[in-house]
Structure formats: C-alpha cells, structure tokens
N, C-alpha and C. Protein backbone atom coordinates (compact mmCIF):
# COMPACT_ATOMS: atom_id res chain seq x y z
N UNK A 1 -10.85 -5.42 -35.92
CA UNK A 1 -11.54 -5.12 -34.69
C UNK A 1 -12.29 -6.36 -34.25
N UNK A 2 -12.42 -6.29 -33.04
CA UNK A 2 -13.39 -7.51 -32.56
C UNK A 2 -14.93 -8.03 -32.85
N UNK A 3 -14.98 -8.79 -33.01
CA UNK A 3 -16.47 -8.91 -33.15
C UNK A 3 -17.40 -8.95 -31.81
N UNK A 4 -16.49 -9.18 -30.72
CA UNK A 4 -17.58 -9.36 -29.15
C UNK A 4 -17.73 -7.97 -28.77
N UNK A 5 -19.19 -7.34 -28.65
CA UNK A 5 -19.54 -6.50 -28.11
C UNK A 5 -19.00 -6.13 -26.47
N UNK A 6 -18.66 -4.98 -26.86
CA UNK A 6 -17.96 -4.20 -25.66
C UNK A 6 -18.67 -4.71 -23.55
N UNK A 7 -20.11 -3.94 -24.17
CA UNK A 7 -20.87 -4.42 -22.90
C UNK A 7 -22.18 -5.21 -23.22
N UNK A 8 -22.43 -6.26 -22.22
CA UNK A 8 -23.50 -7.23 -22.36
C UNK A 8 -24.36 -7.07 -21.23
N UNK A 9 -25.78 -7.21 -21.42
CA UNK A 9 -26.65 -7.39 -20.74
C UNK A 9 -27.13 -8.21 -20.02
N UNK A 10 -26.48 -8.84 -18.98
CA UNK A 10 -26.85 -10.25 -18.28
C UNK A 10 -28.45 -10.30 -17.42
N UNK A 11 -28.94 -8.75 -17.19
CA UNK A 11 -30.45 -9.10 -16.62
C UNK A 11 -30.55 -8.02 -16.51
N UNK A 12 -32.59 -7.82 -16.90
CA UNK A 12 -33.33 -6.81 -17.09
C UNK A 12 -33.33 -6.34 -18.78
N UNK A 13 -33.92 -5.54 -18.89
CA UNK A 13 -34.01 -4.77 -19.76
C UNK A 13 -33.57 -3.06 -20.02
N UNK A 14 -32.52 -2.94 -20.12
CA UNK A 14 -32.04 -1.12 -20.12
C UNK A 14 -32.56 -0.80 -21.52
N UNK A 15 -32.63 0.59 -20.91
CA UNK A 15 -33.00 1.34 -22.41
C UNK A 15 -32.17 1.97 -22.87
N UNK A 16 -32.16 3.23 -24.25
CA UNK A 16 -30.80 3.41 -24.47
C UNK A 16 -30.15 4.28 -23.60
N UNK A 17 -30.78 4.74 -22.88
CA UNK A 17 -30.33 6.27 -21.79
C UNK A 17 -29.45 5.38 -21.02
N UNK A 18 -29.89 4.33 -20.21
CA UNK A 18 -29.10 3.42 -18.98
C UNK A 18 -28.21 3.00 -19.64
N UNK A 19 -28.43 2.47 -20.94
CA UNK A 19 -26.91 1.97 -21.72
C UNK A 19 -25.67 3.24 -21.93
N UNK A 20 -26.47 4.46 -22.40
CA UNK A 20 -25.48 5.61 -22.95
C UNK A 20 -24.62 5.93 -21.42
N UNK A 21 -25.37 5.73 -20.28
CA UNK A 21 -25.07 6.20 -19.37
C UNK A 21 -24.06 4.98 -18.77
N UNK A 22 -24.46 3.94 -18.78
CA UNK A 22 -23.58 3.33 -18.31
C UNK A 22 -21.85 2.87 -19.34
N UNK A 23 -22.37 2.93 -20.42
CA UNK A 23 -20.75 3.39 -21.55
C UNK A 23 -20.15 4.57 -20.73
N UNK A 24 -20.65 5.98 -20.58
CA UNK A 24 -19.81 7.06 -20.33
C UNK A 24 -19.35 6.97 -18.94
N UNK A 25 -20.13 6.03 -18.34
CA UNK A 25 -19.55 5.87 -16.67
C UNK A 25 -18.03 5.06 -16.70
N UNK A 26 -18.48 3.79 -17.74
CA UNK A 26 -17.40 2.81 -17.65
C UNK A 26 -15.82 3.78 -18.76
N UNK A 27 -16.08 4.38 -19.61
CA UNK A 27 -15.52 4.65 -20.23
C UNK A 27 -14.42 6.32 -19.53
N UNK A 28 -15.64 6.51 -18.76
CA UNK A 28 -14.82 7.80 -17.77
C UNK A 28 -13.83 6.83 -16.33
N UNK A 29 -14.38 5.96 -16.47
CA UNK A 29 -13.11 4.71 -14.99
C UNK A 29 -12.13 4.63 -16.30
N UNK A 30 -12.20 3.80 -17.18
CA UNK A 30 -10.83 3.84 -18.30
C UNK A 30 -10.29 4.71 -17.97
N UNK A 31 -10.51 6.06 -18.37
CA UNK A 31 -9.59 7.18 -18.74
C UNK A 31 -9.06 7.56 -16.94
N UNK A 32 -9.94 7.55 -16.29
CA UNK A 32 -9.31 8.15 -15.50
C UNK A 32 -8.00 7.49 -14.68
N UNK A 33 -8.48 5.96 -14.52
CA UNK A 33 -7.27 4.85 -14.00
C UNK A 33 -6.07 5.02 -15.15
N UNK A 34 -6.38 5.35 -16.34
CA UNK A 34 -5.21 5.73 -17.51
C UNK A 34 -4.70 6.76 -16.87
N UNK A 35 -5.28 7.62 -16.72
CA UNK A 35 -4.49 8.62 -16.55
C UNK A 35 -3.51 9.04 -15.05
N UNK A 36 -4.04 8.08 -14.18
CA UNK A 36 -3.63 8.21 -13.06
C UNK A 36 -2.22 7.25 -12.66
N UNK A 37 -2.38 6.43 -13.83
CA UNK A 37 -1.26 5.13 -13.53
C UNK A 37 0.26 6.25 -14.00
N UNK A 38 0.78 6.00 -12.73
CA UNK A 38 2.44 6.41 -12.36
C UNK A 38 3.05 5.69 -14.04
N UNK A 39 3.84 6.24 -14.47
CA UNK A 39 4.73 6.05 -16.06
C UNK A 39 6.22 5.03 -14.41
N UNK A 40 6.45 3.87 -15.15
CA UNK A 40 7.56 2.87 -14.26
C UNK A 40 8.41 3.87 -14.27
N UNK A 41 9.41 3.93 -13.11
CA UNK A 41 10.65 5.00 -13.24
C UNK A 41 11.65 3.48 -13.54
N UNK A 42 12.54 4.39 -14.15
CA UNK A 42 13.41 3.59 -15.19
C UNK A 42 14.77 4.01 -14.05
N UNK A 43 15.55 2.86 -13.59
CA UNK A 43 16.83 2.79 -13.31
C UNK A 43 17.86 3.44 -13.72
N UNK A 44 18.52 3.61 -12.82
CA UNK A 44 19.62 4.26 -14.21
C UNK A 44 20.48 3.35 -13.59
N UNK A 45 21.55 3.32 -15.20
CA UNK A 45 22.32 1.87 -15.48
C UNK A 45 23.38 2.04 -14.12
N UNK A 46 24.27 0.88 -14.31
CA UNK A 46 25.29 0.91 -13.24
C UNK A 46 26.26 1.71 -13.93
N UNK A 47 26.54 1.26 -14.94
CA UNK A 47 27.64 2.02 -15.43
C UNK A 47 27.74 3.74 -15.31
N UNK A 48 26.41 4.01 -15.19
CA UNK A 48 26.56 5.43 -15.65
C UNK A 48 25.92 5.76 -13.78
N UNK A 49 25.99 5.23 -13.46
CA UNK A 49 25.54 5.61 -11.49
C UNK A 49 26.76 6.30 -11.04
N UNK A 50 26.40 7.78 -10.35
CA UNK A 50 27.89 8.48 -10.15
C UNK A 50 27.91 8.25 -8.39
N UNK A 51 27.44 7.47 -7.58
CA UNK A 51 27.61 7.16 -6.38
C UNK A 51 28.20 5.68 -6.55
N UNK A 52 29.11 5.36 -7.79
CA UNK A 52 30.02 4.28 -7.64
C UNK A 52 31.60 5.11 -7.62
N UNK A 53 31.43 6.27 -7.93
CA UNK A 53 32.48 7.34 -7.84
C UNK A 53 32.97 7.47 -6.54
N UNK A 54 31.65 7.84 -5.52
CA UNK A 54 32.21 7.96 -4.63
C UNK A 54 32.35 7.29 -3.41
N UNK A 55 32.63 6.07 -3.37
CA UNK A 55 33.32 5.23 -2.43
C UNK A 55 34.63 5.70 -2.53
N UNK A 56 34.84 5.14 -0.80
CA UNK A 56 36.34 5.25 -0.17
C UNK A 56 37.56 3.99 -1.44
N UNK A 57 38.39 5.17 -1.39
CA UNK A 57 39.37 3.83 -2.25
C UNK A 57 39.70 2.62 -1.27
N UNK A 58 40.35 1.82 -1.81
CA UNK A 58 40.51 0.38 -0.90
C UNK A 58 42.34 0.63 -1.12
N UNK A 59 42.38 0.09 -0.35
CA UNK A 59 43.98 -0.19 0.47
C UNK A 59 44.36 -2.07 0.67
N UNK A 60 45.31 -2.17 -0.23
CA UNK A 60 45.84 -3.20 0.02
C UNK A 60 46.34 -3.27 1.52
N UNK A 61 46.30 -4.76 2.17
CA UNK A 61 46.93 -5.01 3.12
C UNK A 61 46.25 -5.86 4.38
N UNK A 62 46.45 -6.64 5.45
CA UNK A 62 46.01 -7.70 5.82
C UNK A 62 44.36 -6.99 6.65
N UNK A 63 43.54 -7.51 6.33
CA UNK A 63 41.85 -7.82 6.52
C UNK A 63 41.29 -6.78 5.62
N UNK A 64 42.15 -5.93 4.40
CA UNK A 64 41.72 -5.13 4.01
C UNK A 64 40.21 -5.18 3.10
N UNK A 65 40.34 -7.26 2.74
CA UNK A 65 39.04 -7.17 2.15
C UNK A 65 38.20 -7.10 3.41
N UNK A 66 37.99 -7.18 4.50
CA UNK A 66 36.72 -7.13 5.42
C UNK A 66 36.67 -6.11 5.82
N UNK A 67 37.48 -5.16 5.74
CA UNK A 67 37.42 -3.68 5.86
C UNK A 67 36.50 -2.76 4.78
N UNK A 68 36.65 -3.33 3.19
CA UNK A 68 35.89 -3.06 2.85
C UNK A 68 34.53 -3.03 2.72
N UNK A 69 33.99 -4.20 3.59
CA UNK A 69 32.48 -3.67 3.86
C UNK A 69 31.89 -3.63 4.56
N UNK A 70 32.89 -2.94 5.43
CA UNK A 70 32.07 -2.14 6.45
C UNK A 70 31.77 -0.99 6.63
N UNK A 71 30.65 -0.23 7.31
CA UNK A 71 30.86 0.73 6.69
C UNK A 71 31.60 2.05 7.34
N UNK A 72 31.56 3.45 6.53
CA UNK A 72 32.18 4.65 7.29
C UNK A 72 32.15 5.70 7.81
C-alpha cells in the first residue's frame, strides 16, 4: 500500500468532523462516477458479422467492379 496519505490539508485547520465529512463526500463522487461509467461495448468481429451475408452477389462482367459500390 502507499505510504502518501489519501487527502492533504493545504490551508486552515479542519477538525475531525470536516475531515470525516469531507472523505465520505469525496469517496461518495468515486463510487458514484464508478458506477455510472458505461462498461466499452465490444465489436463484434468481422468474421462472425451476419450483415456480410447479406450483400447483393456480384456478377462478373464489364464495369461490374464499379457497380459494386454503388449502392441499391
């Protein structure tokens, strides 16, 4: 564990009430920004993407590659 104290006193003098109080203030923003942060949504792979299924098949034959991307 660390040895640097969590919160420091840069001016005045608090007593322990303003200290207890200001831990449960700072310590209730932790939890709550924890708890509020969105979990990343995870991709799903290409391989397994079923809207590569359904494209139009392609057709050999003259401009057929510029036909393919356009769309339908």
């Amino acid at each position: 564990m660390s040895d640097r104290p969590l919160l420091r006193v840069v001016r005045g003098n608090p007593d322990d009430v303003e200290l207890a109080a200001l831990t449960a203030v700072v310590a209730a923003a932790a939890a709550a920004s924890a708890a509020t942060a969105p979990a990343p949504a995870r991709r799903a792979s290409w391989w397994s993407d079923r809207a590569t299924a359904l494209r139009a098949p392609l057709h050999p034959g003259d401009g057929a590659w510029r036909a393919s991307a356009l769309p339908r």
